[in-house]
Protein backbone atom coordinates (compact mmCIF):
# COMPACT_ATOMS: atom_id res chain seq x y z
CA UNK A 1 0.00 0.00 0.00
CA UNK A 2 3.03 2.33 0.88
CA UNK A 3 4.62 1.59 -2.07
CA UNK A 4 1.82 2.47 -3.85
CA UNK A 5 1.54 5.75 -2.33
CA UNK A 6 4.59 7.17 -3.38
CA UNK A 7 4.16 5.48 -7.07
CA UNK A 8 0.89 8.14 -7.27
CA UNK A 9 2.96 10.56 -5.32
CA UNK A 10 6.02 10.11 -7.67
CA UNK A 11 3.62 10.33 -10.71
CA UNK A 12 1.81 13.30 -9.61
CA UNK A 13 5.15 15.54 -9.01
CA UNK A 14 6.20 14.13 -12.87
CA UNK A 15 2.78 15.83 -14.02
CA UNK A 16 2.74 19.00 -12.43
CA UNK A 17 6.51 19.53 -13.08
CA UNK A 18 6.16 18.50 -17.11
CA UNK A 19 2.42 20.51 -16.98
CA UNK A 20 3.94 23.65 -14.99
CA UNK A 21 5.96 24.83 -18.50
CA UNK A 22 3.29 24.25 -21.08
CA UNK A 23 0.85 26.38 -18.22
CA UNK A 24 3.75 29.25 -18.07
CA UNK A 25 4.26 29.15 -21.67
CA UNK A 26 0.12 29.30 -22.25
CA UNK A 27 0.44 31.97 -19.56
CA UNK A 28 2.83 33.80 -21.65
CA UNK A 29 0.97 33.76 -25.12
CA UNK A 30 -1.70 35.31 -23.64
CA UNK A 31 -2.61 39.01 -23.61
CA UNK A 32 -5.63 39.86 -20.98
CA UNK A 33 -7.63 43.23 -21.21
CA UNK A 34 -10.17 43.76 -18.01
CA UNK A 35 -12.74 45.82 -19.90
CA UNK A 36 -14.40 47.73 -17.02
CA UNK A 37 -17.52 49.20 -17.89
CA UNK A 38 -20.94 50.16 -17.02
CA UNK A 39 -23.18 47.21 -18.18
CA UNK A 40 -26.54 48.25 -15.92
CA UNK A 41 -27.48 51.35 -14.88
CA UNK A 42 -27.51 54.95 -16.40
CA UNK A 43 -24.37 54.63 -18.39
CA UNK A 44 -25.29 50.89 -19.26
CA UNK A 45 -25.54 52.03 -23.19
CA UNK A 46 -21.85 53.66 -22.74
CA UNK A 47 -20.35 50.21 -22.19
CA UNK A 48 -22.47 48.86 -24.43
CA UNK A 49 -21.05 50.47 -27.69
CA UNK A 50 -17.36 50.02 -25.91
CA UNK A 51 -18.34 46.33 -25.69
CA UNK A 52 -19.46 45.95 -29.00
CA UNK A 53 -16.78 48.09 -30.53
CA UNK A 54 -14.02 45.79 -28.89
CA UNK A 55 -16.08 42.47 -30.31
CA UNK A 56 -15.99 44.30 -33.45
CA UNK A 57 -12.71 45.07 -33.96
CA UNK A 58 -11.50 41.41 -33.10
CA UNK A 59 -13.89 40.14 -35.13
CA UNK A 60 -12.36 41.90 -38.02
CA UNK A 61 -8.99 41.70 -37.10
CA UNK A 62 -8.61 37.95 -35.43
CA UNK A 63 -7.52 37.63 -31.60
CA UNK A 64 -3.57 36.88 -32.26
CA UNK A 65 -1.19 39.72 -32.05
CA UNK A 66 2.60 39.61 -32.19
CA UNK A 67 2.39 35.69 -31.08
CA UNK A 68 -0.46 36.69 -28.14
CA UNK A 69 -3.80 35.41 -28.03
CA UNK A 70 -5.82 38.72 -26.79
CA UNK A 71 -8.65 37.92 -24.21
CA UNK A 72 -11.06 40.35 -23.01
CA UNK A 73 -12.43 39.66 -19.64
CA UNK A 74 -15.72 42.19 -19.18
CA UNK A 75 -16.36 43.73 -15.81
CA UNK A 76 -19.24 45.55 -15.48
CA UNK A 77 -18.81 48.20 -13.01
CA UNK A 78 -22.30 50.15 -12.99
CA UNK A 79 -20.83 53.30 -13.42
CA UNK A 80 -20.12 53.11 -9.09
CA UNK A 81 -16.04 54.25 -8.64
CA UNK A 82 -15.93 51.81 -5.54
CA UNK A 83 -16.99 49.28 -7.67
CA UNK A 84 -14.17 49.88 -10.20
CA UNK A 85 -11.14 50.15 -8.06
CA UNK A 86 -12.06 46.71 -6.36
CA UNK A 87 -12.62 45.18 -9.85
CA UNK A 88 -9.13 46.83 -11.00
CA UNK A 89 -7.49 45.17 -8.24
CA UNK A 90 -8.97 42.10 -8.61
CA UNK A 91 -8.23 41.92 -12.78
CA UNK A 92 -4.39 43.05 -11.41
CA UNK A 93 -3.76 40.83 -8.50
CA UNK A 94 -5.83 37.80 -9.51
CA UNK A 95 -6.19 37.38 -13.45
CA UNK A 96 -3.33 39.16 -14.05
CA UNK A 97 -4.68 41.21 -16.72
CA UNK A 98 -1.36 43.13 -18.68
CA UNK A 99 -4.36 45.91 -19.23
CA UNK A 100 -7.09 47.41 -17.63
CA UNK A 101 -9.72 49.36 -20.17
CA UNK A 102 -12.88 50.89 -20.40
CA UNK A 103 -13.89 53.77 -17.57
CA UNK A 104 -17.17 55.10 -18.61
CA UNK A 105 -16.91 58.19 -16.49
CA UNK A 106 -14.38 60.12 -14.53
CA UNK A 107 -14.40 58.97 -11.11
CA UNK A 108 -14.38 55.66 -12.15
CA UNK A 109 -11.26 56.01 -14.04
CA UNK A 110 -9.26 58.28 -11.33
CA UNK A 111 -10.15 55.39 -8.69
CA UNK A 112 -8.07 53.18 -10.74
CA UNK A 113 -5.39 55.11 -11.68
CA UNK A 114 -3.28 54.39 -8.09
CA UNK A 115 -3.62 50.79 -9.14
CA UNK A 116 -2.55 51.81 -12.59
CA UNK A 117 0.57 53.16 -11.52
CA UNK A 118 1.16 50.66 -8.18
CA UNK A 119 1.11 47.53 -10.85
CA UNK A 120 2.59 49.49 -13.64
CA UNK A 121 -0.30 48.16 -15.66
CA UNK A 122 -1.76 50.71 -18.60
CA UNK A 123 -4.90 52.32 -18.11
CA UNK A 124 -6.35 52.68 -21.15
CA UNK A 125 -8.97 55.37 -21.19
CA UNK A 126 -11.74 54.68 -23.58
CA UNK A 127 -14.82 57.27 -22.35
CA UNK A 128 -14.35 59.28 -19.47
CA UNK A 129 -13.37 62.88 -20.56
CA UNK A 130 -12.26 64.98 -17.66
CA UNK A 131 -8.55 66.82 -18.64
CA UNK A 132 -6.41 65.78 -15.36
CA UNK A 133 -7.12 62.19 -15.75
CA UNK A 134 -4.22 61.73 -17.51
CA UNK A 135 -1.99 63.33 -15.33
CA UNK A 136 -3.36 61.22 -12.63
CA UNK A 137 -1.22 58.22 -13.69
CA UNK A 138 2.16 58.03 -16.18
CA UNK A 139 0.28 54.61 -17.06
CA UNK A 140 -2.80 55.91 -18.37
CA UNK A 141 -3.39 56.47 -22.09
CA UNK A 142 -6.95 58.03 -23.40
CA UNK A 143 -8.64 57.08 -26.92
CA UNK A 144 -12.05 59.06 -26.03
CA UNK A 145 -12.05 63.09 -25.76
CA UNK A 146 -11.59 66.01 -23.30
CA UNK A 147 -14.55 68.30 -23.07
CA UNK A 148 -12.22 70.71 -22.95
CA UNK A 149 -11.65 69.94 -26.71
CA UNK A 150 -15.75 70.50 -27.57
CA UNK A 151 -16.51 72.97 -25.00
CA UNK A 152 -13.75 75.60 -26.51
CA UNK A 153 -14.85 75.42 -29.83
CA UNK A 154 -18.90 75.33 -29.29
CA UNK A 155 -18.22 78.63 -27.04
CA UNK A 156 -16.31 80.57 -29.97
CA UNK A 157 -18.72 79.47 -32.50
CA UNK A 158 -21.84 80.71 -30.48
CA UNK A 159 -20.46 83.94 -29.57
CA UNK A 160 -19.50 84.10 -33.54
CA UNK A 161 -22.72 83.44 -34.91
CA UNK A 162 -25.54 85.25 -33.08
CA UNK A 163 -25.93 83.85 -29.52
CA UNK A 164 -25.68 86.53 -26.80
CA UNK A 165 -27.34 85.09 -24.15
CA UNK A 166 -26.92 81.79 -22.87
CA UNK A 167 -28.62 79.80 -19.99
CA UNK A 168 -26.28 76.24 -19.18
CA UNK A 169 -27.47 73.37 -17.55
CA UNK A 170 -24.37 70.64 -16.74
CA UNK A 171 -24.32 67.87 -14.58
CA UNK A 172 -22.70 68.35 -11.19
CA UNK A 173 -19.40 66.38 -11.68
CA UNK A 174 -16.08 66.89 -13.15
CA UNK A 175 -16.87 66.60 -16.54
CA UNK A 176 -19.65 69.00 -16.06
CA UNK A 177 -17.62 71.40 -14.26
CA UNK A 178 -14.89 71.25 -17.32
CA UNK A 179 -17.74 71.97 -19.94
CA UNK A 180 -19.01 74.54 -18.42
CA UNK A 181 -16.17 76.32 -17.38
CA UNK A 182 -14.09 76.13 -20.52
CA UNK A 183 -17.54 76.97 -22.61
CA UNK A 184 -17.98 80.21 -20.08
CA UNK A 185 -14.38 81.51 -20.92
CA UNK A 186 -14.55 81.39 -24.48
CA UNK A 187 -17.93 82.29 -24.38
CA UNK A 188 -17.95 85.39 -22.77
CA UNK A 189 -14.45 86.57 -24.34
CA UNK A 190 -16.65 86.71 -27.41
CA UNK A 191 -18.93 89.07 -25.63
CA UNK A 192 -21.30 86.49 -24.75
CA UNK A 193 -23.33 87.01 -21.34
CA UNK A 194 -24.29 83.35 -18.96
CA UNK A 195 -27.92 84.46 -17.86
CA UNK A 196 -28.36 81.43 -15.79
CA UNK A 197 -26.37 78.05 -14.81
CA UNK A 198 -27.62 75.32 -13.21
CA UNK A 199 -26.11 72.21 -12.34
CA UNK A 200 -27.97 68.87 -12.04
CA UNK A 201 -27.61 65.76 -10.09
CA UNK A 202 -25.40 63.10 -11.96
CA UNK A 203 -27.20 59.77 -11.37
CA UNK A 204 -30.56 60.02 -12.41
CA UNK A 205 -31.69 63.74 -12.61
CA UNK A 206 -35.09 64.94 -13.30
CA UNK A 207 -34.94 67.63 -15.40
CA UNK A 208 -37.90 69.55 -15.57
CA UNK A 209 -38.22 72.04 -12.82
CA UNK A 210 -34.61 73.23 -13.93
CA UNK A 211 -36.13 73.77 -17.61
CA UNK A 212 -38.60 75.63 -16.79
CA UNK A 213 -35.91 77.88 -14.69
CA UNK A 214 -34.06 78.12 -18.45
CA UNK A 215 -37.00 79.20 -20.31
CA UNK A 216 -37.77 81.71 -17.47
CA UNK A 217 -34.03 83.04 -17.88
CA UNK A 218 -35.47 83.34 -22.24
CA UNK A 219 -31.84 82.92 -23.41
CA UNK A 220 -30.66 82.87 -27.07
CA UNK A 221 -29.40 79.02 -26.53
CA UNK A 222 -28.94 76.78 -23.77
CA UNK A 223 -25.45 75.35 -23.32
CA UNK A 224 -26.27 71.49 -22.20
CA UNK A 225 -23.59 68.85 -21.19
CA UNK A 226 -24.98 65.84 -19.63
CA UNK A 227 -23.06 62.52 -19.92
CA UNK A 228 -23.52 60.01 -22.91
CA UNK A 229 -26.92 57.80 -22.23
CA UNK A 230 -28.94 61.00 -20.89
CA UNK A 231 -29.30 63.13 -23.73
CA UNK A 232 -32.29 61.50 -24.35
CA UNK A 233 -34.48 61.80 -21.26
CA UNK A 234 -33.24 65.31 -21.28
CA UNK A 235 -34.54 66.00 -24.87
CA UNK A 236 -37.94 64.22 -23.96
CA UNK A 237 -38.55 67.09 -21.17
CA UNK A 238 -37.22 69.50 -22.80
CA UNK A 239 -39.80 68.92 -25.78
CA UNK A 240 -42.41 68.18 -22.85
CA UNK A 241 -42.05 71.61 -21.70
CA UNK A 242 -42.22 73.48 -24.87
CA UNK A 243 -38.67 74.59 -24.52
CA UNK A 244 -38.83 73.25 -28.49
CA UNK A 245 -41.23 75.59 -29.68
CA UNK A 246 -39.91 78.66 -27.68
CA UNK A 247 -37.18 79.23 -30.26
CA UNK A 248 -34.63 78.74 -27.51
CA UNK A 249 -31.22 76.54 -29.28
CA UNK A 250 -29.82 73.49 -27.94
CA UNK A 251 -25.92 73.52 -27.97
CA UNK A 252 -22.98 72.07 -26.23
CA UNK A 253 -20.42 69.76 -26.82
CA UNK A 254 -21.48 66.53 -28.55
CA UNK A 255 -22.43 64.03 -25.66
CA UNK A 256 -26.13 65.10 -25.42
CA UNK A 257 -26.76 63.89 -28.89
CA UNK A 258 -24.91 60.51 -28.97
CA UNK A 259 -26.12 58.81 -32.35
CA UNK A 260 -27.19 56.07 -30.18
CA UNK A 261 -29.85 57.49 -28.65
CA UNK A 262 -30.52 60.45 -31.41
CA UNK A 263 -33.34 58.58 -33.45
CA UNK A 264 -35.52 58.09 -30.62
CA UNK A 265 -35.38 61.97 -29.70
CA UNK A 266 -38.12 62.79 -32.38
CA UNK A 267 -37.93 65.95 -34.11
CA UNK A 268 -37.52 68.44 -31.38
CA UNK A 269 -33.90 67.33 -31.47
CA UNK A 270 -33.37 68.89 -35.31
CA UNK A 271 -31.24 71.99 -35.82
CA UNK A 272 -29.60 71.34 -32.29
CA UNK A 273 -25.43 72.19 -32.49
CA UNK A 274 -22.78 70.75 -30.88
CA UNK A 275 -19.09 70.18 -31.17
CA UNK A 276 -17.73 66.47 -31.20
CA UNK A 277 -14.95 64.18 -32.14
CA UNK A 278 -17.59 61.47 -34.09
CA UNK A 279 -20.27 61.03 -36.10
CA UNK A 280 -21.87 58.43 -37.69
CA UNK A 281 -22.48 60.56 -40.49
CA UNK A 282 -18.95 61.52 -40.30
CA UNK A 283 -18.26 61.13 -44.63
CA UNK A 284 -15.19 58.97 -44.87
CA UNK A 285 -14.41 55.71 -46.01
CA UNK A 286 -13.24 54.47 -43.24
CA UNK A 287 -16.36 55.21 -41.45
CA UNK A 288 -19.03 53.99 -43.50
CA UNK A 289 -17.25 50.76 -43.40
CA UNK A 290 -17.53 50.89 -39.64
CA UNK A 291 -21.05 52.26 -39.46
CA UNK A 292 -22.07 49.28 -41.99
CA UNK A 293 -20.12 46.60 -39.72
CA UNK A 294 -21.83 47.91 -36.66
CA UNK A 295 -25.03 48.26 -37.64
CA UNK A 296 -25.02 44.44 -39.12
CA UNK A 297 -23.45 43.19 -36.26
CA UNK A 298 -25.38 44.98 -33.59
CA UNK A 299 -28.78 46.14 -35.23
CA UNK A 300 -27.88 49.86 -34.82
CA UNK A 301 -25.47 52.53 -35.19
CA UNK A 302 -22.19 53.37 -33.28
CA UNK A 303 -21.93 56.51 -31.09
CA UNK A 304 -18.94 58.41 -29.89
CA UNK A 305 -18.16 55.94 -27.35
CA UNK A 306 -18.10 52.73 -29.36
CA UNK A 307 -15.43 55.07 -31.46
CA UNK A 308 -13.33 55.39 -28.10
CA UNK A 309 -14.13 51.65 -27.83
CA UNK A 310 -12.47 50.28 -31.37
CA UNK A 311 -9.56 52.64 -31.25
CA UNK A 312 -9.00 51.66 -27.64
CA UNK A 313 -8.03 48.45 -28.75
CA UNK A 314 -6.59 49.36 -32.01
CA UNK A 315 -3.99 51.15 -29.70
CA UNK A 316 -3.36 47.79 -27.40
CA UNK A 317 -2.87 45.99 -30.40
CA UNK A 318 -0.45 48.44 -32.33
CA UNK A 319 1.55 48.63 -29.68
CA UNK A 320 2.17 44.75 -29.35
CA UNK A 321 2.83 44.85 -32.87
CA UNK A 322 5.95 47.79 -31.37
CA UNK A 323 7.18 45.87 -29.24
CA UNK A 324 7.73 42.60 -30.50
CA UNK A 325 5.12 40.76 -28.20
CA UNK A 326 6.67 42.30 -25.18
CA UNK A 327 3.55 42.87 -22.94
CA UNK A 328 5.12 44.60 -20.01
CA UNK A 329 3.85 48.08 -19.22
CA UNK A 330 6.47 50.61 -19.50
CA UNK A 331 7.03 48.49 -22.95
CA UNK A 332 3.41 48.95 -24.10
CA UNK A 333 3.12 52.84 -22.81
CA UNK A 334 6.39 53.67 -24.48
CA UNK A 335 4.77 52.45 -27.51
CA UNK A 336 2.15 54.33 -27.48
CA UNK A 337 3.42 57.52 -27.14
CA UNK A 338 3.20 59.45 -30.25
CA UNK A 339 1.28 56.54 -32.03
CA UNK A 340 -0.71 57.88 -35.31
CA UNK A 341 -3.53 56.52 -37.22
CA UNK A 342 -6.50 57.16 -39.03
CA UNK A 343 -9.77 56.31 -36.95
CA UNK A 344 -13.26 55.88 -38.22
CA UNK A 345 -13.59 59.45 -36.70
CA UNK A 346 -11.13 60.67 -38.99
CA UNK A 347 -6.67 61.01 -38.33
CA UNK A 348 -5.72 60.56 -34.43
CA UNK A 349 -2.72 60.68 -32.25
CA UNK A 350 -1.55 60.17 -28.86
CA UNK A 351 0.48 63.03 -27.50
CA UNK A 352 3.76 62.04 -26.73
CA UNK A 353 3.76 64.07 -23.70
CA UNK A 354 0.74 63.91 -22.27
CA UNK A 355 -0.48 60.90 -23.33
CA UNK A 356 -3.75 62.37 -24.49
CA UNK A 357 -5.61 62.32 -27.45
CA UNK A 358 -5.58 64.87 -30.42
CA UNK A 359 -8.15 64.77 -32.69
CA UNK A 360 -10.47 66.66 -35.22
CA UNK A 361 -13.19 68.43 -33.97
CA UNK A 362 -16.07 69.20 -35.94
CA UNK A 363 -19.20 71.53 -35.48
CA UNK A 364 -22.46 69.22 -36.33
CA UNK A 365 -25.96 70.37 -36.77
CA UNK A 366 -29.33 67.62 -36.22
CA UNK A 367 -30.82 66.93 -39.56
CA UNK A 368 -32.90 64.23 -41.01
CA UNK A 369 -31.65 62.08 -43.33
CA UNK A 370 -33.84 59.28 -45.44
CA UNK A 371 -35.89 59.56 -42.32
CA UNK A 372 -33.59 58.98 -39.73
CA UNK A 373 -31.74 61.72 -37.29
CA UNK A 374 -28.12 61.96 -37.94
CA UNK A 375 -25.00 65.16 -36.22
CA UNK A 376 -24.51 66.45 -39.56
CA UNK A 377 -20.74 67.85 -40.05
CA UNK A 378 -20.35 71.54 -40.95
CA UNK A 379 -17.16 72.52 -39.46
CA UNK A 380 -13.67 70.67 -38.99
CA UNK A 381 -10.81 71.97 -36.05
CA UNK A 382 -7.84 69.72 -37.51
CA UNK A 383 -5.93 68.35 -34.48
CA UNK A 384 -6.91 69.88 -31.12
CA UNK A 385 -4.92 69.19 -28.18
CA UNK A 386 -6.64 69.08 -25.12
CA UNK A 387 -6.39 72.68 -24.02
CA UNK A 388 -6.91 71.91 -20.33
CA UNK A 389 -3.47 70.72 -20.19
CA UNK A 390 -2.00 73.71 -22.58
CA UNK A 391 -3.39 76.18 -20.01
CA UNK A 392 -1.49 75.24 -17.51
């Protein structure tokens, strides 16, 4: 019976020692992503598109990379920052991810960026659009927007073309705060006055008694971030109110009228402006080819964040291409730097310094199109640098 023992005994140490190598080396040809996103709740249809977008991409491009099987492992984080930063350091400590993705807003992605930097694992920033969050990390690289980027340019084109007075109505959390104030400045330097500003709760606001405050105020336009997924409740009251008919303008940057929501706004959402990075209707190549794949895939059309989404990835796997296969992250940030391509949004960059993205901005205007609602482009800004980070 002893002898027998240490047979099995003998036989199992042969196993795991000839098994531990072919697990190291499967180990090693494997490239993990924890996708953290908001599945449920308010900005559920934010990591939607990411979702999608990623699926997409992979789809088209295969799942190898410089020798490296990619795997996505989704987290869905509800949009809650405590729920992120245990989820990062979970995907860190025990799968071991080589990248963490996704953030749908701010807070979410500054409570991982200590665990960013700690593991020296990239952050790749694929929604949230507050300026500092890249300078919250040296690991953290963004593929979305600043609303710094919108906000400047939608404030110098009112004050160009008309608009005097403006009433603004952002939601009451960083990226709010950056809207609004970088809107205000330019705004105003163009002799622009702010007759009212209200700010509105960020999970689940009810928007009506503050509309009827803005039509009070009767401004030229009302200047209107809130964050991808609420545009449409927002346009719903606003139309319920009247605000439509009172020849008051929508405007702001480009969030409120996310393509993924804009068809079921109904008509009071025509002739609204706003400045953005994406459009579905954006004309190139490149883009309808994405739209197309999307909309087959998925049964509707990409928004700004499934954009953020496919270039997100298209960054992780450009930079394995850099560096051989090597998957550590000083290796994959360094790659990154400076990287150029040419996005369904149009030609993109990562700035070298900063680590932030530079893009094309473009002035849209709501129009309908063979029956459907589409941001149609009417301006282009070639190449804006987040101006949060030149101003200081």
């Amino acid at each position: 019976m002893l002898i027998g023992r240490r047979t099995l005994l003998q036989a199992a140490c042969i196993a795991v020692a000839t098994g531990a190598p072919i697990a190291a080396a499967q180990a090693e040809d494997t490239f993990k992503v924890g996708l953290i996103v908001p599945m449920t709740g308010g900005q559920a249809s934010t990591g939607k598109q990411i979702d999608n977008a990623i699926k997409l991409y992979i789809k088209k491009h295969g799942d190898t990379v410089a020798g490296k099987k990619i795997e996505v492992i989704l987290k869905d984080d509800a949009a809650i920052p405590d729920n992120t930063k245990r989820l990062a350091q979970e995907l860190i400590v025990n799968d071991k991810v080589n990248v963490i993705a996704g953030f749908g807003i701010t807070p979410a992605a500054l409570a991982a960026a200590p665990l960013a930097t700690q593991a020296k694992v990239p952050e790749i920033v694929m929604a949230a659009g507050t300026s500092i969050i890249t300078e919250r990390s040296p690991y953290i690289v963004r593929t979305s927007f600043t609303l710094a980027q919108s906000s400047i340019i939608i404030g110098d084109w009112a004050a160009k073309n008309g608009i005097k007075k403006v009433a603004t109505l952002t939601s009451d959390y960083a990226p709010g705060n950056d809207a609004l104030a970088f809107f205000k400045e330019r705004f105003t330097a163009g002799g622009g006055e702010i007759v009212e500003e209200i700010k509105v709760p960020l999970a689940n606001p009810d928007f009506a008694p503050f509309l009827q405050r803005m039509k009070d105020a009767k401004p030229d336009a009302m200047f209107v971030f809130v964050p991808a997924g609420q545009g449409g409740n927002f346009m719903k009251q606003f139309a319920e109110r009247g605000l439509d008919k009172s020849g008051i303008k929508v405007i702001g940057p480009g969030d409120v009228m996310d393509d993924d929501l804009l068809n079921s706004m109904g008509d009071a959402a025509l002739g609204v402006v706003t400045a953005h990075m994406y459009s579905a209707a954006h004309p190139s190549a490149m883009n309808k080819e994405f739209v197309a794949a999307y909309k087959k895939e998925f049964g509707q059309r990409p928004g700004f964040m499934a954009v953020g989404g496919y270039d997100g990835i298209h960054l992780v796997f450009e930079a394995l291409k850099k560096t051989g296969g090597k998957a550590d992250g000083d290796s994959l940030i360094a790659a990154m730097k400076g990287m150029k391509w040419e996005s369904p949004r149009g030609p993109i960059s990562i700035d070298p310094e900063t680590r932030d993205i530079v893009q094309n901005i473009y002035i849209r205007k709501v129009e309908k199109v063979d029956g459907e609602l589409y941001n149609i482009e009417f301006a282009k800004f070639d190449a804006v640098k987040d101006p949060g980070k030149t101003k200081k």
